[in-house]
Protein backbone atom coordinates (compact mmCIF):
# COMPACT_ATOMS: atom_id res chain seq x y z
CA UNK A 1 102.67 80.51 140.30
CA UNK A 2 100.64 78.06 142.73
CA UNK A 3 97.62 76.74 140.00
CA UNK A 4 95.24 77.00 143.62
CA UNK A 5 96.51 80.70 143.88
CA UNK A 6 95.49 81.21 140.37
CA UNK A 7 92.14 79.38 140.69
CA UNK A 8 91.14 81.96 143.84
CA UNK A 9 92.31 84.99 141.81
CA UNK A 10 90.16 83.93 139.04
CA UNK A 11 87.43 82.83 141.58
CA UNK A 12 87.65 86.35 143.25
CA UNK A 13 87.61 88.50 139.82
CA UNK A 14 83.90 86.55 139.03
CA UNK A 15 82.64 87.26 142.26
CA UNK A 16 83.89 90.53 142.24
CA UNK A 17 85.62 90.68 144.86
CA UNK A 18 88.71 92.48 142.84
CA UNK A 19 89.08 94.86 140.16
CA UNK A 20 90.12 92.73 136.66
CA UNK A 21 93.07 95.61 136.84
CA UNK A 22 94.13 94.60 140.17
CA UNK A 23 94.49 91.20 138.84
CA UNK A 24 96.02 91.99 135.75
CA UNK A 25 98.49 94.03 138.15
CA UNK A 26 99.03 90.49 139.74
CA UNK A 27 99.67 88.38 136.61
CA UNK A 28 101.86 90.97 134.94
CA UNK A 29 104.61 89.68 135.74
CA UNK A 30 104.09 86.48 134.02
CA UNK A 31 105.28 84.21 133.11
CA UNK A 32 108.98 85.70 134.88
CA UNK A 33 109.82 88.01 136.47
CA UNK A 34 113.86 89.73 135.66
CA UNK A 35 115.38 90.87 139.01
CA UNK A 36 118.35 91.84 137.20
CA UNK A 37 120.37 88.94 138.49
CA UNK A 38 118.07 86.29 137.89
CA UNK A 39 115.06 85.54 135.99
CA UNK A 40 112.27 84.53 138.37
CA UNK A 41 110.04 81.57 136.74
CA UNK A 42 106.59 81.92 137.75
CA UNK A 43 105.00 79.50 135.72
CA UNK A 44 107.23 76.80 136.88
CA UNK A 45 104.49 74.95 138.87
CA UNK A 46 101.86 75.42 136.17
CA UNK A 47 104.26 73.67 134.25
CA UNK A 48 105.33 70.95 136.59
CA UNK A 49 103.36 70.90 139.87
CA UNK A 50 106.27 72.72 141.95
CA UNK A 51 107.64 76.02 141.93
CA UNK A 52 110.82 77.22 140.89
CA UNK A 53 113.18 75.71 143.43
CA UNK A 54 115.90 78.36 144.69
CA UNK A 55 119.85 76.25 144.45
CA UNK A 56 121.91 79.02 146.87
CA UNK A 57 124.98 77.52 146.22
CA UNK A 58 127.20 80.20 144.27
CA UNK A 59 124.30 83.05 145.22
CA UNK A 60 124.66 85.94 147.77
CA UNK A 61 122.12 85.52 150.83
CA UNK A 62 120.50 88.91 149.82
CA UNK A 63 119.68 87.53 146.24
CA UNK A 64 118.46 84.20 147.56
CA UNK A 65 116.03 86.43 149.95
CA UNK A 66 114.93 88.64 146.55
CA UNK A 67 114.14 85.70 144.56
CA UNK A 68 112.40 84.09 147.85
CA UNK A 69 110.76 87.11 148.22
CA UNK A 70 109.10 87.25 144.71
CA UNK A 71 107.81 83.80 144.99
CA UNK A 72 106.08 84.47 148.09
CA UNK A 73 102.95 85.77 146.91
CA UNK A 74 101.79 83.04 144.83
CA UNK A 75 103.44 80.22 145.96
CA UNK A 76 102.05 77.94 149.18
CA UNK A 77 105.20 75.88 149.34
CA UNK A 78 108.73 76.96 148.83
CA UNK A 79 111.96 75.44 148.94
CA UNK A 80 115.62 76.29 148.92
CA UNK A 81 118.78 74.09 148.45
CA UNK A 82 122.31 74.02 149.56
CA UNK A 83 121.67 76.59 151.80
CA UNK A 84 123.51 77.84 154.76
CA UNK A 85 122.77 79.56 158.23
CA UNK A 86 123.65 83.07 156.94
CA UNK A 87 121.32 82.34 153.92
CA UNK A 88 118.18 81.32 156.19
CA UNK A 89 118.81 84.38 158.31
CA UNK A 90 118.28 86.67 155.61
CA UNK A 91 115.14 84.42 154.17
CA UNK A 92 113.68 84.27 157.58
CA UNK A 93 114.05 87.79 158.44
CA UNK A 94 111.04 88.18 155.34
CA UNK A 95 109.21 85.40 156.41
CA UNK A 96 109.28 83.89 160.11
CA UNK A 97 107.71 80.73 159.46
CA UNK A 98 110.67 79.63 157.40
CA UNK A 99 112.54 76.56 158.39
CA UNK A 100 116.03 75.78 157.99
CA UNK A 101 116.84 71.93 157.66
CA UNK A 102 120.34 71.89 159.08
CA UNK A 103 121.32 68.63 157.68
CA UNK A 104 120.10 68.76 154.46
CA UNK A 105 120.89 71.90 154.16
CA UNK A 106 117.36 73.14 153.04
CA UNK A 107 115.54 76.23 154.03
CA UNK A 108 111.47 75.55 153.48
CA UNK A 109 108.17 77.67 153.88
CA UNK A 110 105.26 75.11 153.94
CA UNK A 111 101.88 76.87 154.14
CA UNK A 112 100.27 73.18 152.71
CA UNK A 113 101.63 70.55 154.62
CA UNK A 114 99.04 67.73 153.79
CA UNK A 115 100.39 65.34 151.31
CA UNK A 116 99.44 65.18 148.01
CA UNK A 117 100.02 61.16 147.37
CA UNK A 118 99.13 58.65 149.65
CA UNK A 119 101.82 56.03 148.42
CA UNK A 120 105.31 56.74 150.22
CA UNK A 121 108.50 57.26 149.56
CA UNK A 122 111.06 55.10 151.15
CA UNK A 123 114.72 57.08 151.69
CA UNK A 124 117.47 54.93 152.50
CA UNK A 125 120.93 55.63 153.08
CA UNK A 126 123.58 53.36 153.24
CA UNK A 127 126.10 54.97 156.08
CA UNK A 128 125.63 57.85 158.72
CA UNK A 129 127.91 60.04 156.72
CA UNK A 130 125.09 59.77 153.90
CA UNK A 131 122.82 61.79 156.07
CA UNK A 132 123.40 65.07 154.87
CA UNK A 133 122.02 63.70 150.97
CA UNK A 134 119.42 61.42 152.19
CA UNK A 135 118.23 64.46 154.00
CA UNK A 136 117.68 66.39 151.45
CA UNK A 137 115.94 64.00 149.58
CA UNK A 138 113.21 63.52 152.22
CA UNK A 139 112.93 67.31 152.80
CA UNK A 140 112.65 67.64 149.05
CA UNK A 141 110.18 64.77 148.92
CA UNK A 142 108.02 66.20 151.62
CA UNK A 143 107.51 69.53 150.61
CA UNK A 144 106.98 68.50 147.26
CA UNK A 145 103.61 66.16 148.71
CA UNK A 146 104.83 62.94 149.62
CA UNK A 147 105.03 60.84 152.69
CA UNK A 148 108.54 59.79 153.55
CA UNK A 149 109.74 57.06 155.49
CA UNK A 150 113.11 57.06 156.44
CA UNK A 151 116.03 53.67 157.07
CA UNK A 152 119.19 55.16 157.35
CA UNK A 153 122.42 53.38 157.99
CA UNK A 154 121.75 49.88 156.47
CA UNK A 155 124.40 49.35 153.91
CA UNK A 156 126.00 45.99 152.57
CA UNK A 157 128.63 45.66 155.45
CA UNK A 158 125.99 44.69 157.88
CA UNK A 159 122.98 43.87 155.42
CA UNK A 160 120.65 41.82 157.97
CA UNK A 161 119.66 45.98 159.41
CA UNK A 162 118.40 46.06 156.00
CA UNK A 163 116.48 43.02 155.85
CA UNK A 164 115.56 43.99 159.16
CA UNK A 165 113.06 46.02 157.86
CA UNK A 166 111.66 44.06 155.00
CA UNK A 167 107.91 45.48 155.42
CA UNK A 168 109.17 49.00 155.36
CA UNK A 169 110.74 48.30 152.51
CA UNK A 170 107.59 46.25 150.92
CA UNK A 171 105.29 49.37 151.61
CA UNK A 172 107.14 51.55 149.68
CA UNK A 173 105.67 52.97 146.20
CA UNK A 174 109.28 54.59 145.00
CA UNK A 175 112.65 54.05 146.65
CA UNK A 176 115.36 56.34 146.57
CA UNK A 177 118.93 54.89 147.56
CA UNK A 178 121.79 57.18 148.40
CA UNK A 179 125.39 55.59 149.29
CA UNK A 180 128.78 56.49 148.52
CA UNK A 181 131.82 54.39 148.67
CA UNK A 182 131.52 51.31 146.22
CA UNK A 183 127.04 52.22 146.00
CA UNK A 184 126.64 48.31 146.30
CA UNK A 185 123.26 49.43 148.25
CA UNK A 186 121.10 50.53 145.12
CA UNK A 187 121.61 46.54 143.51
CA UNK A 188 120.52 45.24 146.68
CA UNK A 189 117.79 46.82 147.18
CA UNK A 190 116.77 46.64 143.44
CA UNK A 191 116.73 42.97 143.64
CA UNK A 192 114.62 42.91 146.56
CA UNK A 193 111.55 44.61 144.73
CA UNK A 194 109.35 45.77 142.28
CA UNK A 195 109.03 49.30 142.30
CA UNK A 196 111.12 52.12 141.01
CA UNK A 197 114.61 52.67 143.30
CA UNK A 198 116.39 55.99 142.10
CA UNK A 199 119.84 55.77 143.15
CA UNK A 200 122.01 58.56 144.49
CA UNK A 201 126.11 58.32 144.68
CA UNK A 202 127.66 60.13 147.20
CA UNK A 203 131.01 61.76 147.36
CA UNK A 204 131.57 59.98 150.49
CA UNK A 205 134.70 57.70 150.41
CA UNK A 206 138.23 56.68 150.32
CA UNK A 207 140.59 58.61 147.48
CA UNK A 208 139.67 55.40 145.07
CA UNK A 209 136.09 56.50 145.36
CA UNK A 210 136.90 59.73 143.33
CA UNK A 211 134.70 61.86 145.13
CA UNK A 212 131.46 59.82 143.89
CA UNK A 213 132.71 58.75 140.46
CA UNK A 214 132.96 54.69 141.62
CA UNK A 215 129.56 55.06 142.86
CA UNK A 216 128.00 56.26 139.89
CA UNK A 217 129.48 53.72 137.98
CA UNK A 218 128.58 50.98 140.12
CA UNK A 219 125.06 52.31 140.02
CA UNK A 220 125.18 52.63 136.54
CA UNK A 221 126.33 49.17 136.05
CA UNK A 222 123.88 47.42 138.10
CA UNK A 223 122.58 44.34 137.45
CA UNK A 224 119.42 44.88 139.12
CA UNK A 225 116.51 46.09 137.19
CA UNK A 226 114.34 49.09 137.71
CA UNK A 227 117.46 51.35 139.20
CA UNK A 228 117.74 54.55 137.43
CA UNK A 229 120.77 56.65 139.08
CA UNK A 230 120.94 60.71 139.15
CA UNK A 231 124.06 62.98 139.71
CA UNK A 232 126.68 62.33 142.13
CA UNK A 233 125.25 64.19 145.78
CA UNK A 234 121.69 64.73 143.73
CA UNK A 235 119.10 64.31 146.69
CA UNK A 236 116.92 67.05 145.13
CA UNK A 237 116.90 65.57 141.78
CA UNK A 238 115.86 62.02 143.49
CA UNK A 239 113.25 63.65 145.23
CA UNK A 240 112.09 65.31 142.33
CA UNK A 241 111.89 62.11 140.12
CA UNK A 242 110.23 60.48 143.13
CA UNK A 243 107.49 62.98 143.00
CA UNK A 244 107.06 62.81 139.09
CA UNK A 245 106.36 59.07 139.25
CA UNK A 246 103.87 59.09 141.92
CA UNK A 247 102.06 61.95 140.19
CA UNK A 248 101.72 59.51 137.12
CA UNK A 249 100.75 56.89 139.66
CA UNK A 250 98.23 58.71 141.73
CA UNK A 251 96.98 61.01 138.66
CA UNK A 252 97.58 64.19 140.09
């Protein structure tokens, strides 16, 4: 539940604008809500600042639309990963304004769009066949309040496009580096500055790349300080680190 939604209900119930039972009808179903199939978690954004994010990977479109559904009503932001075209159908036959990300594979409803923190978030990706992570760690990012700037395609083979942009890379507040093959990217970067970079392996590369394993372990190994790493294809999980520091930072 969205703290602003709960603010106005309360706001509403001293004004009298609505019955206490109509609000207790509301709140009921606190703090989840059991659809059978899944356990809806309403209180997830008193708890963290962002509600319960839907992962659609292993779920049936029609129970991605249910639990979408239920969070409707309370929530002013909403966001769905690893989600495909037949998902977002069924989501956006409920609500229109939905948005599927086709890349990152994201379906979003964003009723706030002004951003919460004022210092950005800098996603860089190492190749082109990145994208489809770094994507989804600036759609996550986004939605979740941040501004995002975006440098894709600068890895170590040709690292003057990376030093290219040195001031983009200055201005940033948090960095988050995705790159697969040998994930040489997140130590550069690193060792160029002095804010948090949370690294991302891909699953992009040769069969000695094991499917993201070397690129873990390389970022897990790096000499560069400041570089923490998260799961193997994470962008979410970036995103959502990303957003936790910058609340610390900004206090809110």
């Amino acid at each position: 539940m969205d703290k602003e939604f709960l603010y106005t209900l309360l706001q509403k119930v001293k004004e009298g604008k609505i019955e206490i039972g109509a609000a207790l009808d509301t709140l009921k179903d606190l703090p989840f809500e059991d659809l059978g199939f899944a356990k809806v978690d309403h209180h997830r954004c008193l708890r963290t600042g962002f509600p319960e994010v839907v992962f659609c990977q292993g779920k049936k479109p029609e129970q991605v639309t249910a639990i979408v559904e239920r969070l409707l009503p309370a929530c002013r932001n909403i966001l769905a990963t690893r989600a495909d075209t037949k998902t977002y159908t069924g989501v956006s036959e409920i609500c229109p304004e939905a948005r599927y990300h086709e890349l990152a594979g994201c379906i979003t409803i964003e009723r706030n769009c002004r951003p919460r923190y004022k210092s950005p978030v800098l996603v860089i990706s190492a190749g082109t066949a990145d994208l489809p992570v770094a994507e989804e760690a600036a759609v996550t990012a986004e939605i979740m309040g941040n501004t995002v700037n975006r440098l894709y395609d600068v890895g170590v083979a040709g690292i003057h496009r990376l030093l290219h942009h040195k001031s983009m890379i200055n201005e940033a507040a948090v960095i988050i580096v995705v790159a697969g093959m040998e994930g040489a990217l997140a130590s550069v970067v690193g060792g160029l500055v002095d804010v948090p970079v949370v690294a991302v392996p891909t699953s992009i590369g040769y069969g000695a790349s094991f499917n993201g394993l070397a690129a873990l372990l390389s970022m897990l190994n790096s000499c560069a300080t400041g570089v923490a790493v998260v799961n193997i294809d994470n962008g979410f999980g970036a995103a959502a680190m990303a957003a936790s520091i910058l609340r610390l930072k900004e206090g809110k």
